[in-house]
N, C-alpha and C. Protein backbone atom coordinates (compact mmCIF):
# COMPACT_ATOMS: atom_id res chain seq x y z
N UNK A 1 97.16 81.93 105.82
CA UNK A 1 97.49 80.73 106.58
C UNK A 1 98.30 81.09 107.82
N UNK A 2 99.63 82.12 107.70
CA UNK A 2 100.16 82.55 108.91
C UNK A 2 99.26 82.76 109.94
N UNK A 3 98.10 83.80 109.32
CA UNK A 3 97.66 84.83 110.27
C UNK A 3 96.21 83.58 111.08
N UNK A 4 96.37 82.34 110.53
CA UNK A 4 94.91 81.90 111.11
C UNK A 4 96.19 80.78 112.26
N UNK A 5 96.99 80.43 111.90
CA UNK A 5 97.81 79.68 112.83
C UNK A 5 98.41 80.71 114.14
N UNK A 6 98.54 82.15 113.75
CA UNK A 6 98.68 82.83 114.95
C UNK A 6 100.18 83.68 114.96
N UNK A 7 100.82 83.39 113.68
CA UNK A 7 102.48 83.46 112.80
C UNK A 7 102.41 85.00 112.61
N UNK A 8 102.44 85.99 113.74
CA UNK A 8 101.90 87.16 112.84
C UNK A 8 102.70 88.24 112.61
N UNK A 9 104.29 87.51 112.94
CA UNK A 9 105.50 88.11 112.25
C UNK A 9 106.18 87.64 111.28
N UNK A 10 105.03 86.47 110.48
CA UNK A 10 105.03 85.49 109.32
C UNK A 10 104.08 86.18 108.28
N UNK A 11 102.84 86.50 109.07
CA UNK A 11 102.11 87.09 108.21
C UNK A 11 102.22 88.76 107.81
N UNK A 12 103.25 89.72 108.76
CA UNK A 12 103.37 90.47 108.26
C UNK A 12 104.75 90.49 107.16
N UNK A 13 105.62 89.77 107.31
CA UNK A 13 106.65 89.83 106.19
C UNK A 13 106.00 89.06 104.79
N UNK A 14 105.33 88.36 105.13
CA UNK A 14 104.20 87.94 103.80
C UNK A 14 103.90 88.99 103.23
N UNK A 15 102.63 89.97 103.97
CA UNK A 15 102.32 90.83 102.94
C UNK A 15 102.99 91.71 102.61
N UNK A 16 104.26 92.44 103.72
CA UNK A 16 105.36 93.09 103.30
C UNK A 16 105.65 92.53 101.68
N UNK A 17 105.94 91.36 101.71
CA UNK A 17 106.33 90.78 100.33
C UNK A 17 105.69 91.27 98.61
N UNK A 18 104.41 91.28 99.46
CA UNK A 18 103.50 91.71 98.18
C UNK A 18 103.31 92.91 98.24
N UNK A 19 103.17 93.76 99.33
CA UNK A 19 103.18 95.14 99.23
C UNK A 19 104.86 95.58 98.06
N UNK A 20 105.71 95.53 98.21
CA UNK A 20 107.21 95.54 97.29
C UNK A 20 107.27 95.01 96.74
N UNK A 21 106.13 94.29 96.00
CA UNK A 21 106.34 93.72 94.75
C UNK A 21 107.02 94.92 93.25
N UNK A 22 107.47 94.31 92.18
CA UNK A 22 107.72 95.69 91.52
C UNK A 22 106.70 96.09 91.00
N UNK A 23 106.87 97.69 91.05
CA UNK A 23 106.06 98.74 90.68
C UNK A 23 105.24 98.76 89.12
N UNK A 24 104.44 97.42 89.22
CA UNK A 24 104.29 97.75 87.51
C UNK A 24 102.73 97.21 87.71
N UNK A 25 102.05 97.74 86.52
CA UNK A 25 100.76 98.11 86.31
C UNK A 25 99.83 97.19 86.39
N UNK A 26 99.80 95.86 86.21
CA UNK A 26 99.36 94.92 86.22
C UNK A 26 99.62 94.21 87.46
N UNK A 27 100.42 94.76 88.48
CA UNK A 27 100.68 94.38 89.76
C UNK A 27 100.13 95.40 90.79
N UNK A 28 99.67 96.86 90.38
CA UNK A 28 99.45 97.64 91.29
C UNK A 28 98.38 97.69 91.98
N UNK A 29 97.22 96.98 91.52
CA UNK A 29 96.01 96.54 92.17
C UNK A 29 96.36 95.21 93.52
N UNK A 30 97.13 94.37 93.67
CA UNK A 30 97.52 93.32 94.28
C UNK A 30 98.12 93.85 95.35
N UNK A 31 99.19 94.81 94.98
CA UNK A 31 100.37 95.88 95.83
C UNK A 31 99.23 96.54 97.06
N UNK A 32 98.39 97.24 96.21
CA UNK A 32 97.54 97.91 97.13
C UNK A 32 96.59 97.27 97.86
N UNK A 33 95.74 96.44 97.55
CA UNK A 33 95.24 94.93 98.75
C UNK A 33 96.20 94.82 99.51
N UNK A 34 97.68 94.23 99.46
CA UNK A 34 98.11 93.95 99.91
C UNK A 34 98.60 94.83 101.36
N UNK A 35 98.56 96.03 100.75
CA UNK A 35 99.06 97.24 101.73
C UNK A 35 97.63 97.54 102.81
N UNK A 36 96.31 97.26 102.24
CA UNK A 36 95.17 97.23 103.00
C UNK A 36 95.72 96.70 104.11
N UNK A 37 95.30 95.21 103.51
CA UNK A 37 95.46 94.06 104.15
C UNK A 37 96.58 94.09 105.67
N UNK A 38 97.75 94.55 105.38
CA UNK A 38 98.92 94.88 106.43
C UNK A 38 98.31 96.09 107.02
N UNK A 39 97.64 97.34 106.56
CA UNK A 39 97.13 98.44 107.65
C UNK A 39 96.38 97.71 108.69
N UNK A 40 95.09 96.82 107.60
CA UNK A 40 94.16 96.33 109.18
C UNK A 40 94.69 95.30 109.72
N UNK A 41 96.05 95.05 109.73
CA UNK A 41 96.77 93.98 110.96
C UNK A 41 97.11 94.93 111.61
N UNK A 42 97.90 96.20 110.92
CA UNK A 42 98.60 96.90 112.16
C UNK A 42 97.67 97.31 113.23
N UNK A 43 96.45 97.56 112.60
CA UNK A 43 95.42 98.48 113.64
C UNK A 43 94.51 97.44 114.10
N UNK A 44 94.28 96.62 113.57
CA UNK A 44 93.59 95.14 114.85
C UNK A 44 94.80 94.97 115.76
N UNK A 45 95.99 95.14 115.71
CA UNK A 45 96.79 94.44 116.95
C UNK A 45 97.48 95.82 117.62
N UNK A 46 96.91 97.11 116.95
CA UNK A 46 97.55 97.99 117.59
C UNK A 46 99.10 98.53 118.01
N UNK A 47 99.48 98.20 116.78
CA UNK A 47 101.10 98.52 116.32
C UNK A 47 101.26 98.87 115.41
N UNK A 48 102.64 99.13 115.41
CA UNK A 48 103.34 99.67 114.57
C UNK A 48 103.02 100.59 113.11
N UNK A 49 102.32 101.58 114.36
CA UNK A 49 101.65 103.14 114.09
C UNK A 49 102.61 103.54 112.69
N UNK A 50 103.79 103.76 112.78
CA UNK A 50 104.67 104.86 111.98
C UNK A 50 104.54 103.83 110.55
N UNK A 51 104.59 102.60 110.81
CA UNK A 51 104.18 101.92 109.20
C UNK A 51 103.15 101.82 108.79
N UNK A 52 102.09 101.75 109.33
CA UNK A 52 100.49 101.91 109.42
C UNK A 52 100.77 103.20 108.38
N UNK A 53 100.70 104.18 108.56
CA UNK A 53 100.71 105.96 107.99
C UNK A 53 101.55 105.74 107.00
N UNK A 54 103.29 105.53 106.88
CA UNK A 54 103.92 105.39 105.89
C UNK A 54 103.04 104.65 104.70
N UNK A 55 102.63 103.20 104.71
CA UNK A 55 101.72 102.85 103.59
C UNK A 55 100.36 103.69 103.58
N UNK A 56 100.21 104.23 104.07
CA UNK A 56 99.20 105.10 103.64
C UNK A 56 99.55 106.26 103.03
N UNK A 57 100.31 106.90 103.23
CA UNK A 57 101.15 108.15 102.18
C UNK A 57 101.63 106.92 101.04
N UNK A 58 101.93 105.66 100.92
CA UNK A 58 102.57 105.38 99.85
C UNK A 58 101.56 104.82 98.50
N UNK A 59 100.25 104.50 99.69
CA UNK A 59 99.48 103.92 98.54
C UNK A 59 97.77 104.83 98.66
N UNK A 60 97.95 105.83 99.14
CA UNK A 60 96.57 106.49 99.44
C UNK A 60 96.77 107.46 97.86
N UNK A 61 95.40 107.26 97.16
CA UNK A 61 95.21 107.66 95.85
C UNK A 61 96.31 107.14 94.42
N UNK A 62 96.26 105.67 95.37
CA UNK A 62 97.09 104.83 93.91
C UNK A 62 96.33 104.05 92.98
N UNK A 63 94.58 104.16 92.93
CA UNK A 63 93.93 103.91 92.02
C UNK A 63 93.61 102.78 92.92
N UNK A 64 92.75 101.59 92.40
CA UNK A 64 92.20 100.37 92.35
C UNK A 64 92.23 100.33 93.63
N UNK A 65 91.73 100.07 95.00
CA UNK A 65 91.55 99.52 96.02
C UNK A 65 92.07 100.42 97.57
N UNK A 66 91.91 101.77 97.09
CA UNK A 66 92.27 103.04 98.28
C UNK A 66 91.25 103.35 98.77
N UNK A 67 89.82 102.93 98.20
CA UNK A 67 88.78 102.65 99.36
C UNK A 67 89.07 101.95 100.83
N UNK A 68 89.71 100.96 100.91
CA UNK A 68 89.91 100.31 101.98
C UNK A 68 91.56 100.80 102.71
N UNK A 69 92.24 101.63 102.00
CA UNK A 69 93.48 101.77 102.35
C UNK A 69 92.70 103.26 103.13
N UNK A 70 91.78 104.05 102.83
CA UNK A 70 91.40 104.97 103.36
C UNK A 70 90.48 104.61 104.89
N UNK A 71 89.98 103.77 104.67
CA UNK A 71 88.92 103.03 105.61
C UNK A 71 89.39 102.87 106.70
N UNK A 72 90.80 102.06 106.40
CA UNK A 72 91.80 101.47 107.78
C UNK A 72 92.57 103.00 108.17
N UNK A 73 92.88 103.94 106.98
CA UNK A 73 93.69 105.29 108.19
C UNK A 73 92.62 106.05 108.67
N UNK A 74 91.36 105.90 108.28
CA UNK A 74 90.21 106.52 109.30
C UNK A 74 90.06 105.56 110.33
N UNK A 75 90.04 104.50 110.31
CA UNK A 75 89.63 103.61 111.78
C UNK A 75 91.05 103.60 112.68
N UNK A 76 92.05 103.72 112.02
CA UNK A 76 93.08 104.12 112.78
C UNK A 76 93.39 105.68 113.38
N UNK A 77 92.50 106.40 112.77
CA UNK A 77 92.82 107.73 113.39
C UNK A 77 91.80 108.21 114.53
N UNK A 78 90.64 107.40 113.87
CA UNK A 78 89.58 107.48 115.17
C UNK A 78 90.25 106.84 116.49
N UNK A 79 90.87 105.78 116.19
CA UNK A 79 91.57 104.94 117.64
C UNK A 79 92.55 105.84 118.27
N UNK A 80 93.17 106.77 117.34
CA UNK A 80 94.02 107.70 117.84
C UNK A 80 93.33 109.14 118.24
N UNK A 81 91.78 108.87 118.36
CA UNK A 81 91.16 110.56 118.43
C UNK A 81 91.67 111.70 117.40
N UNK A 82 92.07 110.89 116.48
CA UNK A 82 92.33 112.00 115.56
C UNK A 82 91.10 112.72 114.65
N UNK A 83 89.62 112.82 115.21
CA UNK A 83 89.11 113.23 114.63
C UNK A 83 88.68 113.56 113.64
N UNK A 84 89.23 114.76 113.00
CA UNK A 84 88.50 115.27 112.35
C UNK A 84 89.54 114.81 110.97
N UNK A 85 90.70 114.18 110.88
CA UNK A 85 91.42 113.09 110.04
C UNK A 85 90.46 111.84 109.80
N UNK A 86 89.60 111.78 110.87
CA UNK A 86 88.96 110.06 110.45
C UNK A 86 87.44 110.44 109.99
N UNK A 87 87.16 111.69 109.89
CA UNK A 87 85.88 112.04 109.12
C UNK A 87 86.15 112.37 108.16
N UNK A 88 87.65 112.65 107.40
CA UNK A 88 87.99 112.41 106.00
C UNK A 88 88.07 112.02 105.25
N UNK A 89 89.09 110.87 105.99
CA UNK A 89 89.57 109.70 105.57
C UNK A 89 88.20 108.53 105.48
N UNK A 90 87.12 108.77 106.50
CA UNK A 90 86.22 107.78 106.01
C UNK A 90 85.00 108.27 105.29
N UNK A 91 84.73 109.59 104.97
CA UNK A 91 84.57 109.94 103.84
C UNK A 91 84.42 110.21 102.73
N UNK A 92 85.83 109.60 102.82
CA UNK A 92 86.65 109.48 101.32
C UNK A 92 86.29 108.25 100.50
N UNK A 93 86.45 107.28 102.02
CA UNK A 93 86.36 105.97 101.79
C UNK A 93 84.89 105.76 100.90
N UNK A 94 83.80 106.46 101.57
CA UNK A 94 82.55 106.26 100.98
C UNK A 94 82.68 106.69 99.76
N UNK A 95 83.09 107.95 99.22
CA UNK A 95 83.07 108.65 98.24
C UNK A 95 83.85 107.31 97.20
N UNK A 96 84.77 106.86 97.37
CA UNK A 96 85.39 106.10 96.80
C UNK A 96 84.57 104.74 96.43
N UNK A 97 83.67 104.71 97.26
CA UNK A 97 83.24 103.03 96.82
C UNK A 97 81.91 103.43 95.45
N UNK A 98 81.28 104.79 96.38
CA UNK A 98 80.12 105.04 95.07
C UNK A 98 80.60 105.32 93.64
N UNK A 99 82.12 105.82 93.88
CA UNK A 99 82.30 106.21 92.52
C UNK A 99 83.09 105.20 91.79
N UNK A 100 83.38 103.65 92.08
CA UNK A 100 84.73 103.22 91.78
C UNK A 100 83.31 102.46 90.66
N UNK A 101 84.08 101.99 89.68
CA UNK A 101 83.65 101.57 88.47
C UNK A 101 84.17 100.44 87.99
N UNK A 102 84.53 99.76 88.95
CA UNK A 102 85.58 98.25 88.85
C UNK A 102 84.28 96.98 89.55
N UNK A 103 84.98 95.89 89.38
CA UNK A 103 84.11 94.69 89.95
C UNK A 103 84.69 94.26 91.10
N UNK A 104 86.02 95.39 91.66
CA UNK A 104 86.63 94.63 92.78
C UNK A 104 85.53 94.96 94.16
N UNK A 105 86.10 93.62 94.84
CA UNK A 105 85.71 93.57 95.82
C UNK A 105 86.88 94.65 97.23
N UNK A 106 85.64 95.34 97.97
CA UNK A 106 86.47 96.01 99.14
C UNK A 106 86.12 95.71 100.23
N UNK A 107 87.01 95.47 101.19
CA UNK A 107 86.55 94.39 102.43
C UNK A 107 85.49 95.80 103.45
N UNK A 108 85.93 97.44 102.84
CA UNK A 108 85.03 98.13 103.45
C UNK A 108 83.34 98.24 103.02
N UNK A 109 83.54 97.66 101.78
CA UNK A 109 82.09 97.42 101.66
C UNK A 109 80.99 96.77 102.05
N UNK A 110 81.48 95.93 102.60
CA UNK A 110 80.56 95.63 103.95
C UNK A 110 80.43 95.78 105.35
N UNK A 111 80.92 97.37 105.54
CA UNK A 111 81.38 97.66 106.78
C UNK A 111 80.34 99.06 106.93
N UNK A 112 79.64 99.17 105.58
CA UNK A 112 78.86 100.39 105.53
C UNK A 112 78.51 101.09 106.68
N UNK A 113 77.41 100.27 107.38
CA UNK A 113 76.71 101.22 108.72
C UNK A 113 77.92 101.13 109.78
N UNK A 114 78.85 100.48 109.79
CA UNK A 114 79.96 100.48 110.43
C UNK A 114 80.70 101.91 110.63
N UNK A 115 80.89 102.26 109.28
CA UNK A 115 81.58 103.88 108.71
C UNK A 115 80.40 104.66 109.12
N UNK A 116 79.45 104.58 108.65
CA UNK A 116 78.52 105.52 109.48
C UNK A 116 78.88 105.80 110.74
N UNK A 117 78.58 104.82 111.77
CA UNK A 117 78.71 104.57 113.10
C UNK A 117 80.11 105.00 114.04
N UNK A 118 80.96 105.26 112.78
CA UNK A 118 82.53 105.46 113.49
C UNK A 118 82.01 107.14 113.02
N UNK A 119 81.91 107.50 111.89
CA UNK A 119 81.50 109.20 111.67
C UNK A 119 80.96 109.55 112.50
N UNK A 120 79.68 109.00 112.93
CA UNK A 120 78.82 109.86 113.58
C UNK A 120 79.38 109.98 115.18
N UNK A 121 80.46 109.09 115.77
CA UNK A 121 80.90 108.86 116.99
C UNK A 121 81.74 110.08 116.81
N UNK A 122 82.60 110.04 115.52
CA UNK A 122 83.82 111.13 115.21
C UNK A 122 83.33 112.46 115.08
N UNK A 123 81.71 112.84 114.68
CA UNK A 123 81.12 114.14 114.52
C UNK A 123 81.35 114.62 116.60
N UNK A 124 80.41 113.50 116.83
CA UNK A 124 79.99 113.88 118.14
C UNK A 124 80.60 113.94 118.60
N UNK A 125 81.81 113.61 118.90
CA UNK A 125 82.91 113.74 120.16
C UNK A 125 84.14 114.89 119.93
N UNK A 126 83.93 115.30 118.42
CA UNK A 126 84.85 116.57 117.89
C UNK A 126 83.36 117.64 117.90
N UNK A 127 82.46 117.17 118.19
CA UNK A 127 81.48 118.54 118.76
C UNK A 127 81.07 119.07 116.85
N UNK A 128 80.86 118.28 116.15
CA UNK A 128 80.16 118.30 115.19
C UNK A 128 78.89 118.05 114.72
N UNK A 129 78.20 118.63 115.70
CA UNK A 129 76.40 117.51 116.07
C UNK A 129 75.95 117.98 114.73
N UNK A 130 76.07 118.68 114.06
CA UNK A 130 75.51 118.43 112.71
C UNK A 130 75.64 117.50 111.73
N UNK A 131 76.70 117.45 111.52
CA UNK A 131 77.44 116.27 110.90
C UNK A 131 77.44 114.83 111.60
N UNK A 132 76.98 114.94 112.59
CA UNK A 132 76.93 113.67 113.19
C UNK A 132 75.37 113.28 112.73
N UNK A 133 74.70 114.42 113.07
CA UNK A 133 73.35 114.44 112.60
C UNK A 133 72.71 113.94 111.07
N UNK A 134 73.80 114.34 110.42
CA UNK A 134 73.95 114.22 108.97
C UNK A 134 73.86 112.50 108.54
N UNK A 135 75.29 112.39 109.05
CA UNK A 135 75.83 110.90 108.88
C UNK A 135 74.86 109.77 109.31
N UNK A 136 73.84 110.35 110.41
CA UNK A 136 73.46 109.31 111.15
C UNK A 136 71.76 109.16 110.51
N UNK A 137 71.55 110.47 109.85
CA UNK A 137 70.18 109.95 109.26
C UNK A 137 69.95 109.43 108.00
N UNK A 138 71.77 109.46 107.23
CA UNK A 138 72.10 109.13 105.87
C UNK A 138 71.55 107.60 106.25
N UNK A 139 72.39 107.23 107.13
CA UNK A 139 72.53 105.73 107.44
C UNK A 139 71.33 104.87 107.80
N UNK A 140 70.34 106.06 108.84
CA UNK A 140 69.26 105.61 108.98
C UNK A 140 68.48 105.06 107.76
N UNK A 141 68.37 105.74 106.72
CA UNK A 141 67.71 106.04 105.54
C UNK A 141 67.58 104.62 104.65
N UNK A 142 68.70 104.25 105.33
CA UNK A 142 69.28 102.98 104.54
C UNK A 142 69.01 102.11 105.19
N UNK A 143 68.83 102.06 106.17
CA UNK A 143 68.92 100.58 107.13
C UNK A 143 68.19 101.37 108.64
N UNK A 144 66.93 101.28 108.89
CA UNK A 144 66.91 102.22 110.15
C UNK A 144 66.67 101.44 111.54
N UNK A 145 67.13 99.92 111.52
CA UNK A 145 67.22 99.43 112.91
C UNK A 145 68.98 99.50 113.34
N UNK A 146 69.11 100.51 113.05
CA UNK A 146 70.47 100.64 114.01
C UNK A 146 70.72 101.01 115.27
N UNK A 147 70.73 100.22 116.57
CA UNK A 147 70.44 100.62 117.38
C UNK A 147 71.65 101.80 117.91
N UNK A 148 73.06 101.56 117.59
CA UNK A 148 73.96 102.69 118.08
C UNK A 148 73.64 104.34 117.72
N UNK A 149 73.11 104.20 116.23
CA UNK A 149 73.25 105.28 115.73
C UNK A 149 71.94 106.01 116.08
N UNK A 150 70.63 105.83 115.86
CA UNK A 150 69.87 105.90 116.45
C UNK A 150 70.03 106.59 117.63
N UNK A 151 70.76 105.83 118.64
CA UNK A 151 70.61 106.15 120.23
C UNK A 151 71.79 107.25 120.19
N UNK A 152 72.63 107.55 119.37
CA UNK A 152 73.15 108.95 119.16
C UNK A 152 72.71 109.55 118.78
N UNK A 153 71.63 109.39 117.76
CA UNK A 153 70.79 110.60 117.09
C UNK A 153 69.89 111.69 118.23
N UNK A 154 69.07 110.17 118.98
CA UNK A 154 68.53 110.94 119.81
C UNK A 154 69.36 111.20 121.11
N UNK A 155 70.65 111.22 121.35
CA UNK A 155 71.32 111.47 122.37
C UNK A 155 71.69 113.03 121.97
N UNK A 156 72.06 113.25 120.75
CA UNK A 156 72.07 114.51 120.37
C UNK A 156 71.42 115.25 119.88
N UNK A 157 70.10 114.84 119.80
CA UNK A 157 68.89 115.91 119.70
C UNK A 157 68.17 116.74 121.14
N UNK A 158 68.79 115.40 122.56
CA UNK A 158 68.49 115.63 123.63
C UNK A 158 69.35 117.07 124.32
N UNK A 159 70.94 116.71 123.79
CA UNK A 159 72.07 117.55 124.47
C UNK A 159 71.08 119.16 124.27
N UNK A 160 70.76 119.50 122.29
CA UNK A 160 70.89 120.67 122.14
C UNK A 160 69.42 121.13 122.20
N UNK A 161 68.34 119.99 123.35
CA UNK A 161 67.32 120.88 123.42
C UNK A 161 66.34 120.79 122.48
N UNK A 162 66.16 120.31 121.84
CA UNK A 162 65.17 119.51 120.60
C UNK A 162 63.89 119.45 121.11
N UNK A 163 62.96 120.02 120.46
CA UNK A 163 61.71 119.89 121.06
C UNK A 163 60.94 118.33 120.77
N UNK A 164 60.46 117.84 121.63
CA UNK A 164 59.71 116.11 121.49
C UNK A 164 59.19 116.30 120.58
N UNK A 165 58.26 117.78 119.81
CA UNK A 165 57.17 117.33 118.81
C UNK A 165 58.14 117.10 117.09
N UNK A 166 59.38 118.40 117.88
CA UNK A 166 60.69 118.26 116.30
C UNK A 166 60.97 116.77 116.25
N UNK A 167 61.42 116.52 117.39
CA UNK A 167 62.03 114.82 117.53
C UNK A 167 61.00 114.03 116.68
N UNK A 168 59.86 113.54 117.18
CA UNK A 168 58.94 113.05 116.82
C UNK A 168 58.62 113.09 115.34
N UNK A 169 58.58 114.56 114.85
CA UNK A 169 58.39 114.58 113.15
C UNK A 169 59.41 114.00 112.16
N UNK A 170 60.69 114.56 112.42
CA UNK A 170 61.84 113.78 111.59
C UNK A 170 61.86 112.45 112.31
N UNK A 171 61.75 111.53 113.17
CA UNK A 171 61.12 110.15 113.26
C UNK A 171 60.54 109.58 112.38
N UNK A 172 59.10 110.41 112.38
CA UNK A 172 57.99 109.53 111.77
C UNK A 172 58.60 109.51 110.12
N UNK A 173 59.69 110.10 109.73
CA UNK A 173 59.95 109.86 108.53
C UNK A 173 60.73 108.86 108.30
N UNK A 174 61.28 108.48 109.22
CA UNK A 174 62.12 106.88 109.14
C UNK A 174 61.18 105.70 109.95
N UNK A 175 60.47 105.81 110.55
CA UNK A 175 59.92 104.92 111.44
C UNK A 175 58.22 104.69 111.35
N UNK A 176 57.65 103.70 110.97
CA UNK A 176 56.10 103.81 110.80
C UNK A 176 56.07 103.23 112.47
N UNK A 177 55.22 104.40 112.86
CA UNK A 177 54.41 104.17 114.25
C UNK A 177 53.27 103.38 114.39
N UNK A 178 52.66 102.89 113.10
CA UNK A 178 51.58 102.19 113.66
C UNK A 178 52.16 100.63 113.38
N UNK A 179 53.51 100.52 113.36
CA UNK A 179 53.69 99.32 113.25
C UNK A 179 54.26 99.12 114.82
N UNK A 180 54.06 98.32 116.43
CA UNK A 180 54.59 97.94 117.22
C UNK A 180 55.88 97.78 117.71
N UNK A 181 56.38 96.80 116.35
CA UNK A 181 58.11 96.57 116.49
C UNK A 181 58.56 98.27 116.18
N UNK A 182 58.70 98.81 115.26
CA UNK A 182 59.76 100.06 114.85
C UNK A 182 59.01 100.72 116.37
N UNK A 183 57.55 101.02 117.09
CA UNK A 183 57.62 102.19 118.23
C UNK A 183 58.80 101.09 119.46
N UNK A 184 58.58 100.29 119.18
CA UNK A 184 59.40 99.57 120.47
C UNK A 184 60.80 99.91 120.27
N UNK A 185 61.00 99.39 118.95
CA UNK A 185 62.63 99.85 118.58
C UNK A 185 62.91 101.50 119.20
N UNK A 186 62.17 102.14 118.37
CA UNK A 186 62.37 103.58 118.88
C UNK A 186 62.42 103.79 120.35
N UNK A 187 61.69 103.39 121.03
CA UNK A 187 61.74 103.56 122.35
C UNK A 187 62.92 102.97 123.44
N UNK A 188 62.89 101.73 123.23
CA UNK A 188 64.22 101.66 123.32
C UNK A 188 65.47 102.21 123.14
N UNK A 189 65.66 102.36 122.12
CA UNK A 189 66.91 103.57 121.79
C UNK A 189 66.54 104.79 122.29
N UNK A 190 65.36 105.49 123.12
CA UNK A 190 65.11 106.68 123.48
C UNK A 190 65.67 106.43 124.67
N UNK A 191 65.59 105.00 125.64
CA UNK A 191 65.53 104.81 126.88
C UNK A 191 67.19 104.89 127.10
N UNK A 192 67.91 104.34 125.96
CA UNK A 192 68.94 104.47 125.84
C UNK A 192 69.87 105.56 125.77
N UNK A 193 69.46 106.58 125.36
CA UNK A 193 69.63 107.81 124.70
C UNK A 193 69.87 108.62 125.87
């Protein structure tokens, strides 16, 4: 309610509140939402960096809901070019959602091709074209009208010299050519590229 009225030194002593709730077991799932929840304010409004990190050393690998506590110190470290910290940290994040065995909901789970899209930016710009390469055909695999990732794929098949007929073959494995829309899509993102 603070944070939709605009209160957002209301809404951070709020979740402050629930983040220090006491330390007990049946509260530590709530604690840690809660500590999410306050990372992605700090890093949507772009403050107060040194508490951002502190809850993340306090609640990173505290069980139940460090998928998203990992999510926000990778999208915060990418904002900080911290590289090769935010291909860890969002990483992790993935690693964490395939393996979690709970019914909770994580607000990074629907941010999937999102985390892709921040990796593969974080491969390429720390000069990881493999790994960017990696990330970006995982994602394809899954969903292949992405136009960002895509147009990095082939932006970095272009840098290192890729032959059109290589390009073309690992394509045709995500993309049916005799369908119109996917050659248009493709082409587009080539024009882009």
């Amino acid at each position: 309610s603070y944070l939709l009225e605009g209160r957002i030194e209301d809404t951070i002593e709020a979740w402050k509140k629930c983040v220090n709730a006491p330390e007990l077991p049946e509260l530590q799932e709530r604690r840690t939402n809660a500590a999410a929840n306050l990372m992605r304010l700090y890093y949507r409004l772009n403050m107060r960096k040194e508490e951002l990190e502190t809850l993340y050393k306090e609640f990173s690998g505290s069980g139940s809901g460090t998928a998203d506590i990992e999510y926000w110190m990778g999208c915060y470290c990418l904002q900080e070019q911290r590289y090769e910290e935010s291909i860890s940290h969002l990483t992790k994040a993935l690693t964490l959602l395939e393996t979690d065995q709970t019914t909770n909901v994580y607000y990074c789970s629907g941010k999937i091709p999102e985390i892709y899209q921040n990796l593969v930016r974080a491969c390429e710009t720390s000069g990881d074209s493999a790994g960017a390469v990696r990330f970006a055909s995982v994602s394809l695999n899954m969903q292949s009208r992405q136009e960002p990732l895509l147009t990095a794929l082939l932006r970095i098949f272009q840098k290192h010299g890729e032959s059109p007929d290589g390009v073309f073959g690992f394509l045709t494995k995500l993309y049916d050519f005799q369908d119109p829309r996917e050659t248009l899509f493709v082409l587009k993102c080539a024009r882009l590229a």
